[in-house]
C-alpha atoms as a PDB file:
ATOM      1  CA  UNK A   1      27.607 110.936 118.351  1.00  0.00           C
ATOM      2  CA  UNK A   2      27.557 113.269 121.447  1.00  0.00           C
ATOM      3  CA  UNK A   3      28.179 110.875 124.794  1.00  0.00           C
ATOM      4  CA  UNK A   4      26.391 111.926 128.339  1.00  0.00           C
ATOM      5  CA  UNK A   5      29.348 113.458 129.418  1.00  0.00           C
ATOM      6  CA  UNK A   6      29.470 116.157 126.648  1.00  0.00           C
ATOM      7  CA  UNK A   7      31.705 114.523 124.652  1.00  0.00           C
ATOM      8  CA  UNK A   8      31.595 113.442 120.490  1.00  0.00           C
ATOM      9  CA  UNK A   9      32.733 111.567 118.305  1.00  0.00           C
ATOM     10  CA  UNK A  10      32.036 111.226 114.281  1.00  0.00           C
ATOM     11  CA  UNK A  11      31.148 107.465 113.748  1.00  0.00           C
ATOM     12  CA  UNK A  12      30.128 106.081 110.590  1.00  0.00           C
ATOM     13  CA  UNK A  13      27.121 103.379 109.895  1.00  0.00           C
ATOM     14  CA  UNK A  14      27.016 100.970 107.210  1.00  0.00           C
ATOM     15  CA  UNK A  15      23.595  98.761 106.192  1.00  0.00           C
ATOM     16  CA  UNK A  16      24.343  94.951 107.105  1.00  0.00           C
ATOM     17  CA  UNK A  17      22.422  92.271 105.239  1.00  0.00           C
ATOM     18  CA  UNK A  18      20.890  89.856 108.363  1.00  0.00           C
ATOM     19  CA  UNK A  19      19.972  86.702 107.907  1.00  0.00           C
ATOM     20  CA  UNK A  20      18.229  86.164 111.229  1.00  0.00           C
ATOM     21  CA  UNK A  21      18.235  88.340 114.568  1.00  0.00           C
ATOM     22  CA  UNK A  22      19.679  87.398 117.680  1.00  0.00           C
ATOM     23  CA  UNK A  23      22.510  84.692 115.784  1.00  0.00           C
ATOM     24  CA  UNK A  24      26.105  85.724 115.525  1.00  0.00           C
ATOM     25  CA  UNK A  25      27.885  86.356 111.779  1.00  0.00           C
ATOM     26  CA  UNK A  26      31.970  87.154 111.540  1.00  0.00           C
ATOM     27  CA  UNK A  27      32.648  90.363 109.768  1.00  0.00           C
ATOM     28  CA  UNK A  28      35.753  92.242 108.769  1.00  0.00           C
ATOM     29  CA  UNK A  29      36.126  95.656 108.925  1.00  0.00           C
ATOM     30  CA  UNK A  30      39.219  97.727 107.095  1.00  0.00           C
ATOM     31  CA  UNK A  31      41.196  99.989 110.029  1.00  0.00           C
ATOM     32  CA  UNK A  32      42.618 103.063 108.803  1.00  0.00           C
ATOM     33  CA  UNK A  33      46.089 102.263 108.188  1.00  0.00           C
ATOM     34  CA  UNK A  34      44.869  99.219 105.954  1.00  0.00           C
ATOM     35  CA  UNK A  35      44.654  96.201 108.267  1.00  0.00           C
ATOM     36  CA  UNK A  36      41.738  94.013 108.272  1.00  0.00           C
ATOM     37  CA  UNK A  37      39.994  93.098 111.667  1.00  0.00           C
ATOM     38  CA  UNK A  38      37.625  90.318 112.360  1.00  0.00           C
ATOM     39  CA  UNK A  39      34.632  90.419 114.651  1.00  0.00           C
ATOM     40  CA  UNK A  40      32.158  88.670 115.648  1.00  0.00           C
ATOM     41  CA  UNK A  41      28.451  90.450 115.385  1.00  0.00           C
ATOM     42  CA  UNK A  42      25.046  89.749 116.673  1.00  0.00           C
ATOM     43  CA  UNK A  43      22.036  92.217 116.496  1.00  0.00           C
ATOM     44  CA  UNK A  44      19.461  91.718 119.373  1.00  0.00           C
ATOM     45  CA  UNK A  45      15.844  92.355 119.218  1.00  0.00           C
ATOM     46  CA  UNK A  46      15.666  95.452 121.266  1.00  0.00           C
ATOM     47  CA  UNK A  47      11.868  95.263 122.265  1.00  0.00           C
ATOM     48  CA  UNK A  48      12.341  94.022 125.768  1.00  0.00           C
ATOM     49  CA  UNK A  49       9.977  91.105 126.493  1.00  0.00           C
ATOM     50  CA  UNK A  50       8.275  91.121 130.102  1.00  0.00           C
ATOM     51  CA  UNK A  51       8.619  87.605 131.096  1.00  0.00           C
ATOM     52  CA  UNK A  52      13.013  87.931 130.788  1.00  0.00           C
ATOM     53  CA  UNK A  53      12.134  90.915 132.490  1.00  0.00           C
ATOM     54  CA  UNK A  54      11.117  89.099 135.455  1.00  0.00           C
ATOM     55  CA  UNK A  55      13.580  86.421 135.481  1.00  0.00           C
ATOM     56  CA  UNK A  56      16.417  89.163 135.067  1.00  0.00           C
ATOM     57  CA  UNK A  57      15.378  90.827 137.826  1.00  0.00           C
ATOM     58  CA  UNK A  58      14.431  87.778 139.731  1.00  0.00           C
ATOM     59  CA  UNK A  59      18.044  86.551 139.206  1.00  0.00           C
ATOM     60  CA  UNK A  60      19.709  89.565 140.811  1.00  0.00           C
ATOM     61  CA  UNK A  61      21.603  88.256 143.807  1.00  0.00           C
ATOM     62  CA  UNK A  62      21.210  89.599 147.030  1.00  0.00           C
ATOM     63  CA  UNK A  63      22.651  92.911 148.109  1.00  0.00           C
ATOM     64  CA  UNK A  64      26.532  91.831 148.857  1.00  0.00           C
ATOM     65  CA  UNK A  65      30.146  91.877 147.755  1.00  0.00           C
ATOM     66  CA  UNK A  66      30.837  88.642 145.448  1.00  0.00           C
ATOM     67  CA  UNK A  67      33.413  87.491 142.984  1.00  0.00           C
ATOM     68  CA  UNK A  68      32.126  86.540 139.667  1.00  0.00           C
ATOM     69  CA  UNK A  69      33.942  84.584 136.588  1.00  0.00           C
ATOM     70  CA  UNK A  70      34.112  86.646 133.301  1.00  0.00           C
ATOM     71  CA  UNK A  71      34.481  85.765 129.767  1.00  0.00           C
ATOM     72  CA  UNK A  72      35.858  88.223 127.304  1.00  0.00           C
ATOM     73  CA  UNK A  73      35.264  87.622 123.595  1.00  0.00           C
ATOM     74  CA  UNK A  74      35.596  90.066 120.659  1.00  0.00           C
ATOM     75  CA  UNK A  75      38.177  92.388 119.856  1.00  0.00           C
ATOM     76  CA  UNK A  76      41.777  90.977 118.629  1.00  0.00           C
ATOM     77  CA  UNK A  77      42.264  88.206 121.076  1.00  0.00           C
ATOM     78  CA  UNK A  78      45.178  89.689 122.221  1.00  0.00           C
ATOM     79  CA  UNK A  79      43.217  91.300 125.231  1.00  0.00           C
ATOM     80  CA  UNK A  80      42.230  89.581 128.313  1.00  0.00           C
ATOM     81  CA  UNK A  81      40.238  90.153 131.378  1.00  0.00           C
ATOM     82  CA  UNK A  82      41.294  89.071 135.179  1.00  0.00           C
ATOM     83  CA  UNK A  83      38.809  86.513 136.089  1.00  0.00           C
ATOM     84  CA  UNK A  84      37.120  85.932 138.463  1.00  0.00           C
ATOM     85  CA  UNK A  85      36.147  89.446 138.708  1.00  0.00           C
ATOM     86  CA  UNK A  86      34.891  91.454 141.987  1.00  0.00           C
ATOM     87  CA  UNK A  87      30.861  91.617 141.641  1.00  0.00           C
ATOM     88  CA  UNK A  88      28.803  94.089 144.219  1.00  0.00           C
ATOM     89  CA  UNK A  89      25.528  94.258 144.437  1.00  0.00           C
ATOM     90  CA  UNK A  90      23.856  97.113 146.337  1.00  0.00           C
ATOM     91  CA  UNK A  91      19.712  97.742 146.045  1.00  0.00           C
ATOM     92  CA  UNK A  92      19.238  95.142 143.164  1.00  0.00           C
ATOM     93  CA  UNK A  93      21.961  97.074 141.178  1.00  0.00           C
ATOM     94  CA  UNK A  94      24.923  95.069 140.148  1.00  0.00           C
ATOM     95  CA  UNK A  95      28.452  96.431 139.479  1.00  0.00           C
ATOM     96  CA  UNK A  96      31.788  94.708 138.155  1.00  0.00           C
ATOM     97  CA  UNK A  97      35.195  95.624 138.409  1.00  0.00           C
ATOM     98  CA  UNK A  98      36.875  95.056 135.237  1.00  0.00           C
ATOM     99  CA  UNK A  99      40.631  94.890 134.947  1.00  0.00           C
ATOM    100  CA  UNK A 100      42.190  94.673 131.564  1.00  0.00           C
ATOM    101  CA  UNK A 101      45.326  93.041 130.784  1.00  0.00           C
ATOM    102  CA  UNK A 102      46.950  96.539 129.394  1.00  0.00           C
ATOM    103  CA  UNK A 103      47.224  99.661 131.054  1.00  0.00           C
ATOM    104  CA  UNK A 104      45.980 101.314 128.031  1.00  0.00           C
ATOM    105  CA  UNK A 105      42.286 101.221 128.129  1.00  0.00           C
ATOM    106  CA  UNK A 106      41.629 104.983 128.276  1.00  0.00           C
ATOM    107  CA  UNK A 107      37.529 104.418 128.164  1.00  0.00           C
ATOM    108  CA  UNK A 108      34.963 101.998 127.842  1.00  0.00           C
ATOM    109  CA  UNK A 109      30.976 102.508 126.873  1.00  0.00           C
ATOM    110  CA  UNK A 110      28.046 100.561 127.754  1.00  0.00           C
ATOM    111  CA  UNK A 111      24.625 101.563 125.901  1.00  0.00           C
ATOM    112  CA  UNK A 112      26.203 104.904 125.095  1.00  0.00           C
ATOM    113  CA  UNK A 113      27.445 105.824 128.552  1.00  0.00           C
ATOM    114  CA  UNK A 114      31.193 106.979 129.054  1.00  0.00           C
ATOM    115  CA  UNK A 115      33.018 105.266 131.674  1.00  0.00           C
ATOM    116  CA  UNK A 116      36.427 106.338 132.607  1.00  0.00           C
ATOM    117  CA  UNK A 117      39.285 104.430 135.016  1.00  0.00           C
ATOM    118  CA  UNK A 118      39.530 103.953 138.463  1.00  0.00           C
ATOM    119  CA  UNK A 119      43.000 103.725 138.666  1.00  0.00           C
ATOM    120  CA  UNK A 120      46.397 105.936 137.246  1.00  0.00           C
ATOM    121  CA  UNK A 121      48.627 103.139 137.678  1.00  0.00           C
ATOM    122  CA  UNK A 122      48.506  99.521 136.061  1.00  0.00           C
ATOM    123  CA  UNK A 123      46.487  97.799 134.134  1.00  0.00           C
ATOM    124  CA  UNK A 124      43.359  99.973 133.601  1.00  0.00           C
ATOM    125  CA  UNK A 125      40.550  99.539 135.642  1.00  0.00           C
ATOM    126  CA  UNK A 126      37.352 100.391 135.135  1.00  0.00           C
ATOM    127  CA  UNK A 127      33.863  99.783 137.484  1.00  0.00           C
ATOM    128  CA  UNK A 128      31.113  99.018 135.245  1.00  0.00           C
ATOM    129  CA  UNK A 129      27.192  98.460 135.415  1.00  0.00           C
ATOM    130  CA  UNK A 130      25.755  94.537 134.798  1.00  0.00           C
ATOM    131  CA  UNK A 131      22.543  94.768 133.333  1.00  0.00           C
ATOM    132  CA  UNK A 132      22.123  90.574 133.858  1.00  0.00           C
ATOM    133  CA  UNK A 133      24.401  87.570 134.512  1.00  0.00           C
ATOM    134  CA  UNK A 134      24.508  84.846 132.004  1.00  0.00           C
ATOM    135  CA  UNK A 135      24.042  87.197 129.503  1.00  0.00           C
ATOM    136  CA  UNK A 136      26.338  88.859 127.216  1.00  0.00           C
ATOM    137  CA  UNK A 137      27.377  92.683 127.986  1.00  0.00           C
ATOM    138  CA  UNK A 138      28.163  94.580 124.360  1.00  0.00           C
ATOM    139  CA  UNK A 139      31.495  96.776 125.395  1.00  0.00           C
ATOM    140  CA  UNK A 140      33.441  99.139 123.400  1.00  0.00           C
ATOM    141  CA  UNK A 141      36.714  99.726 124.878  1.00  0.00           C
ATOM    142  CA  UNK A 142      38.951 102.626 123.690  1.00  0.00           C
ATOM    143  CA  UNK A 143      42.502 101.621 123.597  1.00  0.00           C
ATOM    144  CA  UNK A 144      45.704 104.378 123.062  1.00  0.00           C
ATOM    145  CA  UNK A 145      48.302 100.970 122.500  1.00  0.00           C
ATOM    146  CA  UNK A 146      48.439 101.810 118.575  1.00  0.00           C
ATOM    147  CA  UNK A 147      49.568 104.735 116.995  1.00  0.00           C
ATOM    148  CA  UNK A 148      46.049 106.408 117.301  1.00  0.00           C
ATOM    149  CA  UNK A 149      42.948 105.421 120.190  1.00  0.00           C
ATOM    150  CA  UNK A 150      41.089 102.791 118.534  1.00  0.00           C
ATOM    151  CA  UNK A 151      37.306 102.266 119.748  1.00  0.00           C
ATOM    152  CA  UNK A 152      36.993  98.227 120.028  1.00  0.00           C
ATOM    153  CA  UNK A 153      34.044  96.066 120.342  1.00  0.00           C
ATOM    154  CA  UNK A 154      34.078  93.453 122.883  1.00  0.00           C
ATOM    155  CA  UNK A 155      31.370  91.256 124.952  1.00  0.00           C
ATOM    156  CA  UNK A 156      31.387  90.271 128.755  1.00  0.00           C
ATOM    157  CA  UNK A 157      29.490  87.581 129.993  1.00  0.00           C
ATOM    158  CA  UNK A 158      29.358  86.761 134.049  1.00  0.00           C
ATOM    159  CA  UNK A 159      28.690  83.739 134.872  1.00  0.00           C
ATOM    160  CA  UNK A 160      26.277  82.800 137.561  1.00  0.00           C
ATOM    161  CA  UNK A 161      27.268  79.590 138.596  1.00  0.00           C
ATOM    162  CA  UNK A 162      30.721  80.773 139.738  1.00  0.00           C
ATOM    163  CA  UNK A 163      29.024  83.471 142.056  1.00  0.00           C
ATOM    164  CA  UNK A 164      30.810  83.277 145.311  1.00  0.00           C
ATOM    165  CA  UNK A 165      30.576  86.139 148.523  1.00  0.00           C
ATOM    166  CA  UNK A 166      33.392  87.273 148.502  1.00  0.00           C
ATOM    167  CA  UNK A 167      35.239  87.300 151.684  1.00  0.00           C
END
């Protein structure tokens, strides 16, 4: 897989039995040095349908700075997310600032584009596109805490009723 910034990676596929589309299934997949991991998996109908369209864009706040709570879910549940997070919204475009509870998130991707820290210093930071609020955000985070970077899968979901300016 070649990334927008130039960069590639080998990654393997493997065919999944589903029994329906857009409902989650657990699934275990073997790491490298021999340790099981457990996710949880959806696959999403990718054909966009024009009505959600409409509402997503109809649901885009107004141009502003906000804050915005966050769930995290996937991964090994040993990673968390500050929350509420900062939200800004500028020409129907909206942007989060994620911080992660380790300063060892070197990279994260969102539908195949590369997105590096903000910061040198802390826990790393990263500011990411939001496609939607109320709606889950697939993640993969790239993490340098084990003995070798480990790509993990993770979902963020913003939460529209806790939408405050911020001040």
């Amino acid at each position: 897989m070649t990334y927008s910034d130039g960069t590639s990676d080998e990654v393997y596929g493997y065919d999944i039995p589903l029994d329906a589309v857009d409902t989650d299934f657990q699934l275990a997949i073997l790491g490298t040095k021999g340790t099981w991991y457990d996710h949880t998996v959806s696959v999403r109908n990718a054909e966009p349908k024009t009505e959600d369209a409409a509402a997503e864009t109809a649901a885009v706040p107004a141009d502003g700075s906000y804050t915005c709570a966050v769930t995290l879910e996937g991964g090994s549940g040993r990673a968390t997310v500050e929350s509420p997070a900062a939200l800004t919204v500028a020409d129907g475009t909206m942007t989060a600032v994620i911080v992660w509870s380790s300063s060892n998130y070197d990279y994260m991707l969102i539908d195949g584009e590369k997105y590096l820290p903000t910061n040198t210093e802390g826990n790393s930071t990263f500011e990411i596109p939001v496609a939607a609020l109320d709606t889950a955000l697939a993640v993969t985070a790239d993490t340098v805490a084990m003995s070798t970077p480990h790509e993990i899968d993770y979902t963020l979901t913003f939460d529209s009723a806790t939408l405050t300016p911020a001040e």
